[in-house]
Protein backbone atom coordinates (compact mmCIF):
# COMPACT_ATOMS: atom_id res chain seq x y z
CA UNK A 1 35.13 -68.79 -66.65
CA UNK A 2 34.72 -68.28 -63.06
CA UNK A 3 34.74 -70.89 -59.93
CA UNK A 4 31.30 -71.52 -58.39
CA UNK A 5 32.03 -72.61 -54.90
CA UNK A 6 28.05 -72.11 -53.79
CA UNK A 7 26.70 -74.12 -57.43
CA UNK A 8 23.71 -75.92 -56.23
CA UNK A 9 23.00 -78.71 -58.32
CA UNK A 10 19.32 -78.89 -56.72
CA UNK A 11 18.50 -75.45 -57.53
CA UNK A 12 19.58 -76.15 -61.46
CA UNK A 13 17.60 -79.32 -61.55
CA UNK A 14 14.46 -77.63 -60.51
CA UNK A 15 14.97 -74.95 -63.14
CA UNK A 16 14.66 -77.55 -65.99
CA UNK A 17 11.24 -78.11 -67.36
CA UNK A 18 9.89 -75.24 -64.95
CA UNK A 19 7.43 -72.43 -66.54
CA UNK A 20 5.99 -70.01 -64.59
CA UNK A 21 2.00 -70.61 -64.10
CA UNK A 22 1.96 -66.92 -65.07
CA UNK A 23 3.37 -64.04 -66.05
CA UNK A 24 5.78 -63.20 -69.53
CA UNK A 25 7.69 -66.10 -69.18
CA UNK A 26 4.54 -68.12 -68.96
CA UNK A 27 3.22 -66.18 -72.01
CA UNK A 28 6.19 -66.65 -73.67
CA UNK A 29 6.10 -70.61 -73.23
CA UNK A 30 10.19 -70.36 -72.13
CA UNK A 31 11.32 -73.48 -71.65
CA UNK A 32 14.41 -74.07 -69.99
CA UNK A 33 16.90 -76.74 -71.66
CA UNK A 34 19.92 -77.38 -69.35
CA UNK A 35 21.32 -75.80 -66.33
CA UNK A 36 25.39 -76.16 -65.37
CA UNK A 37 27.96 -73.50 -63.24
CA UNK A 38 27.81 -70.55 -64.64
CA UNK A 39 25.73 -71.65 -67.67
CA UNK A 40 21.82 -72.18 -69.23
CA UNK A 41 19.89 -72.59 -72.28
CA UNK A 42 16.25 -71.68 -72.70
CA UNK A 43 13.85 -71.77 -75.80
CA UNK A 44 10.82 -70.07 -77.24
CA UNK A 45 8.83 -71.21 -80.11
CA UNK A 46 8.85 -68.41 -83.06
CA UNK A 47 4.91 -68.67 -83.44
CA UNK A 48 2.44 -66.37 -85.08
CA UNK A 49 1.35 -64.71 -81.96
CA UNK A 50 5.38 -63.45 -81.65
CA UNK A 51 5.38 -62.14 -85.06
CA UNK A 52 5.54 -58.30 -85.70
CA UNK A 53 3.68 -56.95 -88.33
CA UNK A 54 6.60 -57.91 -90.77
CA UNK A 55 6.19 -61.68 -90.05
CA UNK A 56 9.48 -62.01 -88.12
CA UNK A 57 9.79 -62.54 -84.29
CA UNK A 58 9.44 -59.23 -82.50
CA UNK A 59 12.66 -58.14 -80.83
CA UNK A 60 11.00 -57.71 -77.76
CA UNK A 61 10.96 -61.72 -77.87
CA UNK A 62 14.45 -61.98 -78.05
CA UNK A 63 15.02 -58.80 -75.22
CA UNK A 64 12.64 -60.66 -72.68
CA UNK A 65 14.38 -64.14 -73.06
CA UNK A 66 17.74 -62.28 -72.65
CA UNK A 67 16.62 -60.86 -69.28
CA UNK A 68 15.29 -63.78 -68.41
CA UNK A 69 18.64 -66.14 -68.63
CA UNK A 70 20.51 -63.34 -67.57
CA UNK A 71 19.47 -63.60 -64.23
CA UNK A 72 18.32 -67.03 -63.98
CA UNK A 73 21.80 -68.51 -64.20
CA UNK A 74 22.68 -66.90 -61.15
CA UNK A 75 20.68 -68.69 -59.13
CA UNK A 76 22.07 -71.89 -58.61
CA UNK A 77 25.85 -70.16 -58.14
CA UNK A 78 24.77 -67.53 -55.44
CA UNK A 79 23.88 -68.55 -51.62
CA UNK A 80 21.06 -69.44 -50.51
CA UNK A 81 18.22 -66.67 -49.71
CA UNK A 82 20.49 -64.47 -51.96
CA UNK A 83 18.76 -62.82 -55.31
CA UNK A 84 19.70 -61.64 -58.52
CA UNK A 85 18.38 -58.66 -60.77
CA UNK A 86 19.19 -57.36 -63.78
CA UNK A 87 21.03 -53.95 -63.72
CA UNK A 88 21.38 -53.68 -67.23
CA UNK A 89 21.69 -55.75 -70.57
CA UNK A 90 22.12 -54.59 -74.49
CA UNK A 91 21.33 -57.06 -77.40
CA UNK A 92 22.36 -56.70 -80.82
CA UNK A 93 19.59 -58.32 -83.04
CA UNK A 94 21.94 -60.12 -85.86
CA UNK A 95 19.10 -61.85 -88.44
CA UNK A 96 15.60 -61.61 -88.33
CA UNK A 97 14.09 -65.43 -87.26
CA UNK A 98 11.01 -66.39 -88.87
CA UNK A 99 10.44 -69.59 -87.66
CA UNK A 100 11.62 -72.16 -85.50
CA UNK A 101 13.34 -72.23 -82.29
CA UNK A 102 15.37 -69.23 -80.74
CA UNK A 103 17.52 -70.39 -77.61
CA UNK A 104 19.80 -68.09 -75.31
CA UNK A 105 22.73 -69.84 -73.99
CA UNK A 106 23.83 -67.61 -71.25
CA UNK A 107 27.07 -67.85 -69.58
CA UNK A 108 29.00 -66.22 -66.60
CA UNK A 109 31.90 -64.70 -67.43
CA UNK A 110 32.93 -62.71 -64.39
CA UNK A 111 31.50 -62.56 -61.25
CA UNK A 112 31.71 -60.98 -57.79
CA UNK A 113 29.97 -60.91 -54.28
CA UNK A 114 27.97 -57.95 -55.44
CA UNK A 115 27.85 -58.28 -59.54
CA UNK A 116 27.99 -60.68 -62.36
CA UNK A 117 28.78 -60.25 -66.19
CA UNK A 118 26.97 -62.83 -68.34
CA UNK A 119 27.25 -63.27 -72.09
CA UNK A 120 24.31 -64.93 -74.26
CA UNK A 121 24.38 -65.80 -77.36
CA UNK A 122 20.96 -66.55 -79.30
CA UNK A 123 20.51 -68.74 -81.92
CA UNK A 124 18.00 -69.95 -84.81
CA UNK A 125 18.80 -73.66 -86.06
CA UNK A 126 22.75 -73.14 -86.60
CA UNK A 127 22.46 -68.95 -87.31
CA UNK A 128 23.82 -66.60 -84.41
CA UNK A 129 20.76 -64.31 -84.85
CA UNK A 130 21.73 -62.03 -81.50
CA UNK A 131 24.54 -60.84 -78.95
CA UNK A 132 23.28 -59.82 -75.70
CA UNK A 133 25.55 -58.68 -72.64
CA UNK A 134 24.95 -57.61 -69.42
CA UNK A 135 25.20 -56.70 -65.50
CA UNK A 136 23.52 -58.43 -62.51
CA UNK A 137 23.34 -57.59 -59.36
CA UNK A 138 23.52 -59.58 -56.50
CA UNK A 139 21.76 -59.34 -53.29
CA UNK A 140 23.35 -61.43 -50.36
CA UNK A 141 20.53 -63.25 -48.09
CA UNK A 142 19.36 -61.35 -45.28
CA UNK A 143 20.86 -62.18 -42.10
């Protein structure tokens, strides 16, 4: 695992318990878990609403909570005014979930002025039901 010399505890704490008053994530009802260098959890509830038509949570689910701690756990390791955006991510879908809780537990594995690589692993209860990689790009704060 990388060092973090810029890890702002602040900017972890306020990611716990946040939800966006809007938008997917909103939708979604993430829910953010813990927050360390170079590492976060979220959650979604499986519920009805999240089902596809063969009563198992629609991939697109899993894909959107994968962006979404894929560039969230940059934030509190980059400067200050700086931003992160995905590039690009793939997720293999391992089980189908059902019901319950799916969380993403992201981590940073390498990372650079200009880039980082973060692995998540999603899981069900105790099942690994997806793999997810990918590429973020960092934007330093404008000067």
């Amino acid at each position: 695992m990388p060092d973090f010399p810029d890890y702002d505890p602040t900017v972890a704490e306020l990611a716990i318990g946040y939800h966006e008053p809007a938008g997917l994530s909103a939708f979604l009802g993430m829910e953010t878990l813990d927050v360390g260098p170079g590492r976060m959890r979220c959650a979604v509830e499986a519920r009805p609403d999240l089902m596809n038509p063969f009563a198992t949570l629609h991939g697109g689910v899993v894909a959107a909570l994968v962006d979404h701690v894929l560039g969230s756990v940059c934030y509190p390791v980059i400067a200050k005014g700086a931003w992160a955006a995905t590039t690009e991510f793939k997720v293999n879908l391992l089980a189908p979930v059902r019901e319950g809780t799916v969380v993403a537990a992201a981590e940073i594995v390498s990372m650079s002025k200009r880039t980082a690589v973060v692995r998540i692993d999603v899981t069900n209860g105790d099942r690994l039901v997806a793999l997810a990689q990918g590429t973020v790009t960092i934007k330093a704060p404008r000067t």
